[in-house]
PDB file of N, CA and C in Angstrom:
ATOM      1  N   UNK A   1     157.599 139.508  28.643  1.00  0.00           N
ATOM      2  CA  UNK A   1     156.758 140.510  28.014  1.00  0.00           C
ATOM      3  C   UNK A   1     156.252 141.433  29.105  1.00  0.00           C
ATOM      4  N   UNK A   2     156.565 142.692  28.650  1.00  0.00           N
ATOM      5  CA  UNK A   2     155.449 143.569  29.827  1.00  0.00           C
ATOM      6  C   UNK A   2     154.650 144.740  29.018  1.00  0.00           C
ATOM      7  N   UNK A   3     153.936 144.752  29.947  1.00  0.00           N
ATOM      8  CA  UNK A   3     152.363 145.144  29.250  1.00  0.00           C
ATOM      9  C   UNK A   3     151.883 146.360  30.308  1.00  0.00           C
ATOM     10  N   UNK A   4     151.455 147.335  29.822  1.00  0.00           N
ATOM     11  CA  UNK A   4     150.846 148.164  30.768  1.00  0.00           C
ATOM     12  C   UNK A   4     149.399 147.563  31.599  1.00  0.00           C
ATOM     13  N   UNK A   5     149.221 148.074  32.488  1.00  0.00           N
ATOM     14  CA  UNK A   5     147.703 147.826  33.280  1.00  0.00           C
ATOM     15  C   UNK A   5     147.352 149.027  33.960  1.00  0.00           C
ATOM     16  N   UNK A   6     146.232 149.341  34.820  1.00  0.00           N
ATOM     17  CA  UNK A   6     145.244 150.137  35.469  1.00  0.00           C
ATOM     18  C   UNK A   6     145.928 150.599  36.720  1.00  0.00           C
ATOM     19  N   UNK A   7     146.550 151.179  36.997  1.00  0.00           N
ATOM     20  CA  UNK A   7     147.139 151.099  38.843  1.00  0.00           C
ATOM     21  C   UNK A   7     146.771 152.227  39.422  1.00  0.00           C
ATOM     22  N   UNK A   8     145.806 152.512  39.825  1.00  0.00           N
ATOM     23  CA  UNK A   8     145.077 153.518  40.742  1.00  0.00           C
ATOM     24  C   UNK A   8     144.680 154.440  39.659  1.00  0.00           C
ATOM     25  N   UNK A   9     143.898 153.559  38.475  1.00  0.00           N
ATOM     26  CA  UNK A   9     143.066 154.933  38.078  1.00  0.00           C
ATOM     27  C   UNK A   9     144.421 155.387  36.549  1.00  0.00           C
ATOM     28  N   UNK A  10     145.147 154.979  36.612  1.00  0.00           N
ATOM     29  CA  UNK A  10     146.499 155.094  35.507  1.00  0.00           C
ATOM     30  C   UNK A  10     147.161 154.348  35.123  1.00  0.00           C
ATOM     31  N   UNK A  11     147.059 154.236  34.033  1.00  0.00           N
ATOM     32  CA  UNK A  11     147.648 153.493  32.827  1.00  0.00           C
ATOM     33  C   UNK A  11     149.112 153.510  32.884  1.00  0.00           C
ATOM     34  N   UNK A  12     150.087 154.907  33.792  1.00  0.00           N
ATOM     35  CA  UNK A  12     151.194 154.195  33.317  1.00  0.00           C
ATOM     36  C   UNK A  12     152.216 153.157  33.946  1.00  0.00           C
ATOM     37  N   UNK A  13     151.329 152.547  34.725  1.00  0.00           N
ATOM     38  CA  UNK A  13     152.060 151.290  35.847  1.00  0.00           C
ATOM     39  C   UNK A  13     152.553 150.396  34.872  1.00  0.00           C
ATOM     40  N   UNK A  14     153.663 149.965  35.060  1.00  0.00           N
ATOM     41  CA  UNK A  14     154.087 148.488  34.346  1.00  0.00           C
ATOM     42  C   UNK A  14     154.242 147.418  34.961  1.00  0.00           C
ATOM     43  N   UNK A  15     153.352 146.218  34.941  1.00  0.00           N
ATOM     44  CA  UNK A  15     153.609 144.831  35.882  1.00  0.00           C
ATOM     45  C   UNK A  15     154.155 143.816  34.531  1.00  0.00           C
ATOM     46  N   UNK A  16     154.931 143.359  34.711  1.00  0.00           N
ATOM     47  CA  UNK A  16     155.792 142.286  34.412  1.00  0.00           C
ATOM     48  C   UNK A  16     154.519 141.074  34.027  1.00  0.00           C
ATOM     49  N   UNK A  17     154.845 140.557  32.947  1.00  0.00           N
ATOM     50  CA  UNK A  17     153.756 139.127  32.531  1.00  0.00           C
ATOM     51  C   UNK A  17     154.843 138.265  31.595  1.00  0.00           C
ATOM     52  N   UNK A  18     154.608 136.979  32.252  1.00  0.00           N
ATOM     53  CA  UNK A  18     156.137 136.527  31.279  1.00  0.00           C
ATOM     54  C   UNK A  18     154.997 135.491  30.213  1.00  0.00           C
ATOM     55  N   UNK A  19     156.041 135.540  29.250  1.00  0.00           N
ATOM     56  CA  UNK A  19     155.804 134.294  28.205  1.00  0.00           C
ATOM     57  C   UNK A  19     156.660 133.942  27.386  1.00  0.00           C
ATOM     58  N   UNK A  20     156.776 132.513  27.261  1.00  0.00           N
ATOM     59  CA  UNK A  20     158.064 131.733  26.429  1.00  0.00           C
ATOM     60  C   UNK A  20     157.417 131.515  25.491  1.00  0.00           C
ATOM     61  N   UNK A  21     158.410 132.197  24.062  1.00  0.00           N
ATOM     62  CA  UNK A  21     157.751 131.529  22.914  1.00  0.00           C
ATOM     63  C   UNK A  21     159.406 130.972  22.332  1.00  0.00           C
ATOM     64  N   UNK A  22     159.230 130.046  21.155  1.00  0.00           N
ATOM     65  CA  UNK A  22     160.136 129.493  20.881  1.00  0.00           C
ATOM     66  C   UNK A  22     160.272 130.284  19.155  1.00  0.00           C
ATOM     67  N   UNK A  23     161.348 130.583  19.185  1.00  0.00           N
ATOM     68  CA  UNK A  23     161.653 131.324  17.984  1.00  0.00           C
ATOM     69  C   UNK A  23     162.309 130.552  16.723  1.00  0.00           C
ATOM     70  N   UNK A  24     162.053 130.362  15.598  1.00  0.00           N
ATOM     71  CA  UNK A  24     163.071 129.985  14.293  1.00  0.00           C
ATOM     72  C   UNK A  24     164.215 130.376  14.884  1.00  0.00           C
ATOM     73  N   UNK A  25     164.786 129.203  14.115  1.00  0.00           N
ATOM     74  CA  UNK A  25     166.544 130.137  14.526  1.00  0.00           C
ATOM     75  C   UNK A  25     167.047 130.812  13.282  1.00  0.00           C
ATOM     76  N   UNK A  26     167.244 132.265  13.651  1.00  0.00           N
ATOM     77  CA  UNK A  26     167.759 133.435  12.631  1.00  0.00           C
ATOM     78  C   UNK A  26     166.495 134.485  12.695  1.00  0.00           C
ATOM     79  N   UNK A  27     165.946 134.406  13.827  1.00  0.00           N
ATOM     80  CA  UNK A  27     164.774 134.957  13.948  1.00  0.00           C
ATOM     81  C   UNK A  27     165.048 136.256  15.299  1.00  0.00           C
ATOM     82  N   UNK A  28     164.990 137.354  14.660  1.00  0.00           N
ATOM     83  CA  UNK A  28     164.971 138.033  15.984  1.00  0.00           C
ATOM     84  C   UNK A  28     163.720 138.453  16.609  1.00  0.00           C
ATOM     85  N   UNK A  29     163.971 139.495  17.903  1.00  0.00           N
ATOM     86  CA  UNK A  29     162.556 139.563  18.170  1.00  0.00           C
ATOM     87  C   UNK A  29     162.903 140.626  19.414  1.00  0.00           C
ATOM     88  N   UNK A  30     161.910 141.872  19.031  1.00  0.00           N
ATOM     89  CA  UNK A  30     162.368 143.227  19.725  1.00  0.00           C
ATOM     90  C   UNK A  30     161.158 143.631  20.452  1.00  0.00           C
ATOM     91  N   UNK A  31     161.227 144.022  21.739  1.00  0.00           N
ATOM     92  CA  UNK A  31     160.104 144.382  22.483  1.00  0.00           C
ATOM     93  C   UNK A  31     160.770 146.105  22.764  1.00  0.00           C
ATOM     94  N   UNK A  32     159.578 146.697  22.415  1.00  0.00           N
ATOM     95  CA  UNK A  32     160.180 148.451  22.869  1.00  0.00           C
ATOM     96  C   UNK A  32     158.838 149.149  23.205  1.00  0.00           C
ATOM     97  N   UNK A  33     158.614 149.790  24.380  1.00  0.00           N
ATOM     98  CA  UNK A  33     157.464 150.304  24.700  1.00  0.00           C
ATOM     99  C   UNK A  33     158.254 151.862  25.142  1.00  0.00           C
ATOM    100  N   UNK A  34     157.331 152.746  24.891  1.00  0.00           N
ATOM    101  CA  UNK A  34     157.282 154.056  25.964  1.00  0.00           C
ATOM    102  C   UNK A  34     157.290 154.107  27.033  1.00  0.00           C
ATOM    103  N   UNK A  35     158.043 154.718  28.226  1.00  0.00           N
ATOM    104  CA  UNK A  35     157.960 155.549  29.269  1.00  0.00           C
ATOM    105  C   UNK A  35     156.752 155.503  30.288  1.00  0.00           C
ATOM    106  N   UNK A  36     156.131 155.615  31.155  1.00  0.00           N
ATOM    107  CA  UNK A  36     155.102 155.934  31.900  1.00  0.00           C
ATOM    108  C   UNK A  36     155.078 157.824  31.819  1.00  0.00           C
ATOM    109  N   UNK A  37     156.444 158.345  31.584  1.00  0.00           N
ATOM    110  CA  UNK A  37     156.931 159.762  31.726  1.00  0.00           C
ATOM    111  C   UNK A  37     157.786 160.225  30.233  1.00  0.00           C
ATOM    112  N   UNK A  38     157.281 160.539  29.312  1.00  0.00           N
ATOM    113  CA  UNK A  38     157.706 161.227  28.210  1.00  0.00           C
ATOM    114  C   UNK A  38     158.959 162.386  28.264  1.00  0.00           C
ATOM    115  N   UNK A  39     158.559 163.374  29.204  1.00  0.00           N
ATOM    116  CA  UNK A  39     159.514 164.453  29.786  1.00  0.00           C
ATOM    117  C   UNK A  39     161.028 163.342  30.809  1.00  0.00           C
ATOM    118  N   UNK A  40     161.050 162.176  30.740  1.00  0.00           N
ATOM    119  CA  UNK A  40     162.120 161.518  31.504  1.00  0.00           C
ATOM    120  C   UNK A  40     163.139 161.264  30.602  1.00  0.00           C
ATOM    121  N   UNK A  41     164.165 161.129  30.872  1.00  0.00           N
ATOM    122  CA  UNK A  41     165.317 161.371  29.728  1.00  0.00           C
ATOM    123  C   UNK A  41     165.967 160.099  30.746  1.00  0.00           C
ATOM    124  N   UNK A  42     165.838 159.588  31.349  1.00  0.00           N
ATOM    125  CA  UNK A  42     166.537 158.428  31.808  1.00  0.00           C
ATOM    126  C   UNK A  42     165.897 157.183  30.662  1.00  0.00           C
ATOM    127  N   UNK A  43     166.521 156.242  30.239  1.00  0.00           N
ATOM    128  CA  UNK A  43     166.523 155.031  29.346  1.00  0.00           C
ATOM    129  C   UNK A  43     167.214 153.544  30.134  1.00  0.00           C
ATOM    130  N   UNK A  44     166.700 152.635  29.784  1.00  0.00           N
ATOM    131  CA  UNK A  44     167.734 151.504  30.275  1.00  0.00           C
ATOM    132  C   UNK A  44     167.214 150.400  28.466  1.00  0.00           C
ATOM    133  N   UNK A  45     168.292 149.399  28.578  1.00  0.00           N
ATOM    134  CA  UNK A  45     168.211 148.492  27.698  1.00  0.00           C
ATOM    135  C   UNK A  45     168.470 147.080  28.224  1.00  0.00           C
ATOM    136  N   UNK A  46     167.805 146.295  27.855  1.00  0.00           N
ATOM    137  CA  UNK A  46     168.077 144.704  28.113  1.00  0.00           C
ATOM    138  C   UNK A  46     167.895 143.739  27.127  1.00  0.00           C
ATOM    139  N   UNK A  47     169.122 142.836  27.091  1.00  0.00           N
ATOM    140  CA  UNK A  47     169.206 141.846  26.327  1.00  0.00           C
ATOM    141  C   UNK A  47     169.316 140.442  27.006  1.00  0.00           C
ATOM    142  N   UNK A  48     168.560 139.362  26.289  1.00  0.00           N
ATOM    143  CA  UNK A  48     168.611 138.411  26.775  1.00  0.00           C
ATOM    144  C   UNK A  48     168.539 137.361  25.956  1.00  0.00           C
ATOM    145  N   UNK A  49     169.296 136.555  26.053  1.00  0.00           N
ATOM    146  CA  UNK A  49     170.261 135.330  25.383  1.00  0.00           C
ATOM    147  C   UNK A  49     169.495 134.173  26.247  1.00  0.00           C
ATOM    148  N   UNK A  50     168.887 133.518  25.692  1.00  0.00           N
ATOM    149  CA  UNK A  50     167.644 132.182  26.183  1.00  0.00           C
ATOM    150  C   UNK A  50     169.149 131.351  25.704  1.00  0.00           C
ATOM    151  N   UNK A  51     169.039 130.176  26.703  1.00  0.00           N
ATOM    152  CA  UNK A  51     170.142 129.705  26.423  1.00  0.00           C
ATOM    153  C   UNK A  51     169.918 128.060  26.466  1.00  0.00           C
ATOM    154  N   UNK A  52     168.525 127.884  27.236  1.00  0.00           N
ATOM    155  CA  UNK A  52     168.176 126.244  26.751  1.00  0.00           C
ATOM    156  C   UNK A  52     167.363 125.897  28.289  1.00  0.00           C
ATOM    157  N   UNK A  53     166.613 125.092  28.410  1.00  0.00           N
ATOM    158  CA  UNK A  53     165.776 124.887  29.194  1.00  0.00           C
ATOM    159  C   UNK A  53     166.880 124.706  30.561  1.00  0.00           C
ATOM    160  N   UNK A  54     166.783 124.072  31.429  1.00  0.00           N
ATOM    161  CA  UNK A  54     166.885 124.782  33.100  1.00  0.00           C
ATOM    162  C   UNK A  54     167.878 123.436  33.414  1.00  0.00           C
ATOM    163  N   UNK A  55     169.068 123.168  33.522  1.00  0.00           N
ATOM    164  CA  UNK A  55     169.671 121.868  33.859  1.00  0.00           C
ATOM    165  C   UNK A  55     170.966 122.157  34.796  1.00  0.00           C
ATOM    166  N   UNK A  56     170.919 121.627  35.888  1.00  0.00           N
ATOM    167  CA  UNK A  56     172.325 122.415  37.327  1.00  0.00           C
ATOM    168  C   UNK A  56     173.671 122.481  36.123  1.00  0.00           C
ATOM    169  N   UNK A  57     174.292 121.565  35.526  1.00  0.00           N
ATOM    170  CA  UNK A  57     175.692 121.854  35.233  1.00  0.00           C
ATOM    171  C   UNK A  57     175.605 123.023  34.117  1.00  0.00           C
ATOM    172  N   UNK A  58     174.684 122.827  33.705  1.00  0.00           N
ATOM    173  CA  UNK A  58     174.608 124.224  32.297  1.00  0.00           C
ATOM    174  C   UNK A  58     174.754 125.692  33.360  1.00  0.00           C
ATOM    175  N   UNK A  59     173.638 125.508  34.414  1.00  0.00           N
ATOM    176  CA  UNK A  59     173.182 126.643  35.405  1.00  0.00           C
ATOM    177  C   UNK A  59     174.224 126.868  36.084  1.00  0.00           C
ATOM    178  N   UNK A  60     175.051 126.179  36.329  1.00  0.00           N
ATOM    179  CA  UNK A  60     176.329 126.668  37.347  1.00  0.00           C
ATOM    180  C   UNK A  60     177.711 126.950  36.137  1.00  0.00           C
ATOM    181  N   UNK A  61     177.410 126.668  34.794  1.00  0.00           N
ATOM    182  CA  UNK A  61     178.591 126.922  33.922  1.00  0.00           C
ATOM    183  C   UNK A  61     178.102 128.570  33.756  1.00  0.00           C
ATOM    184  N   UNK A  62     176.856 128.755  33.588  1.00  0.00           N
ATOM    185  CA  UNK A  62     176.535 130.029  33.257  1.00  0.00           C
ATOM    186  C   UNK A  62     176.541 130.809  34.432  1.00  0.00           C
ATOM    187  N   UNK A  63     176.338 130.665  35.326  1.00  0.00           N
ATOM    188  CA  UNK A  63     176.753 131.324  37.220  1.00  0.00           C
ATOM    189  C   UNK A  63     178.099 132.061  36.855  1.00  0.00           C
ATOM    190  N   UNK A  64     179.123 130.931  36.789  1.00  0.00           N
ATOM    191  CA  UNK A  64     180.615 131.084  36.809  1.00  0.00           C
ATOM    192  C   UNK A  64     180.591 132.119  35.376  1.00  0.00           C
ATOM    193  N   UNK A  65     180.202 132.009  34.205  1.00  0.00           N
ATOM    194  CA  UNK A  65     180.659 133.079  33.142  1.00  0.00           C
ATOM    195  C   UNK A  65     180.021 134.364  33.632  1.00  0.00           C
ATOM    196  N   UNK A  66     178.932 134.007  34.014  1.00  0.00           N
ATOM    197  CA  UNK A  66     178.716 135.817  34.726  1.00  0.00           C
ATOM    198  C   UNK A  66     179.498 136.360  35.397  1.00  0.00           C
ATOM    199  N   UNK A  67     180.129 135.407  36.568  1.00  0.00           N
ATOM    200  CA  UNK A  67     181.105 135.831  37.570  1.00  0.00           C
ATOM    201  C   UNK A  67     182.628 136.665  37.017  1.00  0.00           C
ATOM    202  N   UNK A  68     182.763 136.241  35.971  1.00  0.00           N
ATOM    203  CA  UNK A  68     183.714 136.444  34.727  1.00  0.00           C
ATOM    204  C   UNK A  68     183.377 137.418  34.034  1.00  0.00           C
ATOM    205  N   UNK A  69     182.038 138.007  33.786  1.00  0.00           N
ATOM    206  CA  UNK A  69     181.915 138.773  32.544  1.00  0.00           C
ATOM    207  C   UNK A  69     181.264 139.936  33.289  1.00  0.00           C
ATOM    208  N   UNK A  70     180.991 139.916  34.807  1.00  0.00           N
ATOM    209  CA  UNK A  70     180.439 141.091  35.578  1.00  0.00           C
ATOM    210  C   UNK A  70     181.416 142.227  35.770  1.00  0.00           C
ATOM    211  N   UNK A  71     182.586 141.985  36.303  1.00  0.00           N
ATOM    212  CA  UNK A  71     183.885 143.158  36.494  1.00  0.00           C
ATOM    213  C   UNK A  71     183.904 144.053  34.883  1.00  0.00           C
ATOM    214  N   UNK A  72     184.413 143.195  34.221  1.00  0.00           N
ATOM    215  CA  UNK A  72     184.736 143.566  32.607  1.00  0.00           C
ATOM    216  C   UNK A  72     183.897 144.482  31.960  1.00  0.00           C
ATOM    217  N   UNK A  73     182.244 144.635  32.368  1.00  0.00           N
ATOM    218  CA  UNK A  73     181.193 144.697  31.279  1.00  0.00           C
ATOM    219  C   UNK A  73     180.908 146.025  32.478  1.00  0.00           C
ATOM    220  N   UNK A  74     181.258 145.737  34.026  1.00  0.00           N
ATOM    221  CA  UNK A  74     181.051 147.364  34.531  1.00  0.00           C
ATOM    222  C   UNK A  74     182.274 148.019  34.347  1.00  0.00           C
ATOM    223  N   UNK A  75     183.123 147.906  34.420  1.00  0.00           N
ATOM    224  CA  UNK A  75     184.329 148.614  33.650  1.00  0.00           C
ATOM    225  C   UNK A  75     184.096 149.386  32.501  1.00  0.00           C
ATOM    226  N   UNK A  76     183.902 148.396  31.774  1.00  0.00           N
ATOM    227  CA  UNK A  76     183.857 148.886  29.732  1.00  0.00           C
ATOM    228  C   UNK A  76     182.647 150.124  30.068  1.00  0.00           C
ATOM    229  N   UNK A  77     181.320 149.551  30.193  1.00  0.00           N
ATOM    230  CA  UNK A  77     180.224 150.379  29.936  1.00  0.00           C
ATOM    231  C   UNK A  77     180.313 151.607  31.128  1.00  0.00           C
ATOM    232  N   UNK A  78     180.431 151.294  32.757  1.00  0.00           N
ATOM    233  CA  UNK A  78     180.002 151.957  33.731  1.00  0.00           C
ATOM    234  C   UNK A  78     181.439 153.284  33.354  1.00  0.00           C
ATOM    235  N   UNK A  79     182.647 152.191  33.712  1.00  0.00           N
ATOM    236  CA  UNK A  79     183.769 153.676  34.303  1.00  0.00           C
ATOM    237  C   UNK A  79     184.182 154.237  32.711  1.00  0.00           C
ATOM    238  N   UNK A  80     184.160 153.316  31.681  1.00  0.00           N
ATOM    239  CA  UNK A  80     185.147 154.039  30.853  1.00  0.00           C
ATOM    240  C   UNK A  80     184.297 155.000  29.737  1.00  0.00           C
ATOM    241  N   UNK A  81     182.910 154.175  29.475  1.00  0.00           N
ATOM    242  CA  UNK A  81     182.229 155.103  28.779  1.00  0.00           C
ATOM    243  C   UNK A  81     181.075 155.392  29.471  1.00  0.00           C
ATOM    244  N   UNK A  82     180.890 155.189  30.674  1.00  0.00           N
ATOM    245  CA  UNK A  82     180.476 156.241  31.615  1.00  0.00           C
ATOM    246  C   UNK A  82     179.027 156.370  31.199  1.00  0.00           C
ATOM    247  N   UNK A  83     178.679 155.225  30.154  1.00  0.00           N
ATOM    248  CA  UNK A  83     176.934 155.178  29.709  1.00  0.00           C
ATOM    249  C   UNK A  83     175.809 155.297  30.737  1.00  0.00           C
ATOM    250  N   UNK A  84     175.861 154.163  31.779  1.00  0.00           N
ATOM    251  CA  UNK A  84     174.450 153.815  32.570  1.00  0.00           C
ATOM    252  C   UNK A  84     175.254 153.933  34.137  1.00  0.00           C
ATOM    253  N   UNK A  85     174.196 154.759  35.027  1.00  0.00           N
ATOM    254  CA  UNK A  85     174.574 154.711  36.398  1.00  0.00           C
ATOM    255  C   UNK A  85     174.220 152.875  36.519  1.00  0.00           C
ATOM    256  N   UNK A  86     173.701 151.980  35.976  1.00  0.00           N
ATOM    257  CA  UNK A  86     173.056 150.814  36.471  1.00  0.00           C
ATOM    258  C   UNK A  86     173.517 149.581  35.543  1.00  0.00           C
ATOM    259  N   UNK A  87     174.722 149.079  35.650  1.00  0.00           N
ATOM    260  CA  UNK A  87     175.274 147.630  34.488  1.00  0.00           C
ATOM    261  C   UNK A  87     174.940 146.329  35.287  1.00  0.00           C
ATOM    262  N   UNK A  88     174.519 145.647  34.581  1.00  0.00           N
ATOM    263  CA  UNK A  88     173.896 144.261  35.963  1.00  0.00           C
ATOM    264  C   UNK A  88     173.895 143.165  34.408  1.00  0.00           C
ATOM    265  N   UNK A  89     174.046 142.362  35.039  1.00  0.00           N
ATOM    266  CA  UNK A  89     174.826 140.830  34.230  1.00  0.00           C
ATOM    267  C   UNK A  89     174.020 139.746  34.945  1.00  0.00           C
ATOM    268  N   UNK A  90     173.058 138.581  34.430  1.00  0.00           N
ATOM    269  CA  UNK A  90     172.912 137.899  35.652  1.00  0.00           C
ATOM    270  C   UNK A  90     172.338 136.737  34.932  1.00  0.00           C
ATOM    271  N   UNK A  91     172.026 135.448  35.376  1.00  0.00           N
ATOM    272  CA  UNK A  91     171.352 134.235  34.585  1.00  0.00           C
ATOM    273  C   UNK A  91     169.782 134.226  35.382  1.00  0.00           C
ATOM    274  N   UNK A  92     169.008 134.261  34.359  1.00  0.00           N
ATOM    275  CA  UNK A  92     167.631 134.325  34.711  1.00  0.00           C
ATOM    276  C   UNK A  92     166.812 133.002  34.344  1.00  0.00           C
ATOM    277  N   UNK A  93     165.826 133.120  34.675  1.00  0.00           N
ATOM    278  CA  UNK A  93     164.861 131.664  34.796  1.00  0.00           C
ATOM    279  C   UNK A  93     163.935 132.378  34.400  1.00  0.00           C
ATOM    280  N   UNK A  94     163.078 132.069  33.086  1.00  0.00           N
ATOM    281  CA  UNK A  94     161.541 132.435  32.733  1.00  0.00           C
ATOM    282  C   UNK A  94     160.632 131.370  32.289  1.00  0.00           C
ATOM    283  N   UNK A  95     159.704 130.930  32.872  1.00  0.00           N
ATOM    284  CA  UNK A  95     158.961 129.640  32.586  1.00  0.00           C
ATOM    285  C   UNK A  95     159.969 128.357  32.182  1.00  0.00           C
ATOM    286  N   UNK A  96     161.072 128.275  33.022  1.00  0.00           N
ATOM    287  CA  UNK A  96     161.997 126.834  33.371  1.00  0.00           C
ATOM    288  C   UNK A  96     162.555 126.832  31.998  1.00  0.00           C
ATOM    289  N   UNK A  97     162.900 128.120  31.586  1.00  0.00           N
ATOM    290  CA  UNK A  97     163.831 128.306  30.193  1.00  0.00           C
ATOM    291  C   UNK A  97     165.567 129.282  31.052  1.00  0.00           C
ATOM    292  N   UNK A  98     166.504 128.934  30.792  1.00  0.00           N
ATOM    293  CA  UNK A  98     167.468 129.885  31.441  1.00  0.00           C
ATOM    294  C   UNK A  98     168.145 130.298  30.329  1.00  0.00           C
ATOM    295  N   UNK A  99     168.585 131.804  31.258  1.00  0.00           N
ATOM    296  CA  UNK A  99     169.235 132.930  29.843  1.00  0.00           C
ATOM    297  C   UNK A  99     170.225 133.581  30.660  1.00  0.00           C
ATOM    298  N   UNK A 100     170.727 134.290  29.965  1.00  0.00           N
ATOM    299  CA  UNK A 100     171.869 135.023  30.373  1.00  0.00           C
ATOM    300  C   UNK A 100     171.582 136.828  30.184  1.00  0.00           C
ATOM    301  N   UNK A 101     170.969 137.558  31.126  1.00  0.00           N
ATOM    302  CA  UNK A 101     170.310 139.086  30.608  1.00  0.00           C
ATOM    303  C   UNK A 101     171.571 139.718  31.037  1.00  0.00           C
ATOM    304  N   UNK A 102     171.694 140.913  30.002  1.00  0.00           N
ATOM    305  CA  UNK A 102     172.565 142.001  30.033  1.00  0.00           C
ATOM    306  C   UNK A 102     171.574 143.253  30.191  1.00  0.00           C
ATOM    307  N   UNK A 103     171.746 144.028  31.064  1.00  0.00           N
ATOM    308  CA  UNK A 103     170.723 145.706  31.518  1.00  0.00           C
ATOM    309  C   UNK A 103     171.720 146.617  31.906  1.00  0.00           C
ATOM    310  N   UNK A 104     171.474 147.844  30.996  1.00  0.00           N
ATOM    311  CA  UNK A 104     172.056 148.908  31.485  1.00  0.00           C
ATOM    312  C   UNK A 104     171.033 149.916  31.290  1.00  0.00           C
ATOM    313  N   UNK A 105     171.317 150.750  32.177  1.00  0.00           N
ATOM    314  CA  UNK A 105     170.000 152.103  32.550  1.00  0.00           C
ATOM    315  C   UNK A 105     170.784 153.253  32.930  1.00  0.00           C
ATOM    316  N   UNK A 106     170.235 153.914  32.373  1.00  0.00           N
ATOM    317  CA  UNK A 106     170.988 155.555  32.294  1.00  0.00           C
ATOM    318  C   UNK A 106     169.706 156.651  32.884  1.00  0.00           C
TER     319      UNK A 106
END
């Protein structure tokens, strides 16, 4: 989750605050905030696939599919449709939950 705060007097700083909640399954769940800069026409998007609490053989199966799905996914998005200067693929850790985030930023 991120949340705006105070950073010298301005509101539009963004610091990062994490929290795990556990969702129904068939349940989605969309976080979308504004800009610090309205007049900015740059965008990025991220998705993230929680994939089960934190265990080495799961963590190194999901290592290796990134390693696999990083070439492919800057190809498709970066050279051919030329969407986001920024495609990044990677397995993340948030409160000892691991996921698999997809980010692209234009």
């Amino acid at each position: 989750v991120v949340a705006p705060v105070v950073c010298a007097g301005h509101t539009a700083c963004l610091a990062p605050r994490t929290q795990s909640v556990v969702l129904p399954a068939g349940v989605e769940h969309v976080l979308s905030f504004a800009g610090p800069n309205p007049d900015n026409v740059n965008s990025a998007v991220q998705v993230l696939f929680q994939v089960g609490p934190r265990e080495l053989t799961l963590e190194a199966t999901m290592e290796v599919l990134v390693r696999l799905m990083r070439p492919a996914m800057f190809q498709r998005i970066r050279t051919e449709l030329q969407v986001g200067y920024s495609v990044h693929t990677e397995v993340v850790h948030y409160n000892f939950v691991m996921g698999l985030r997809f980010a692209v930023q234009s």
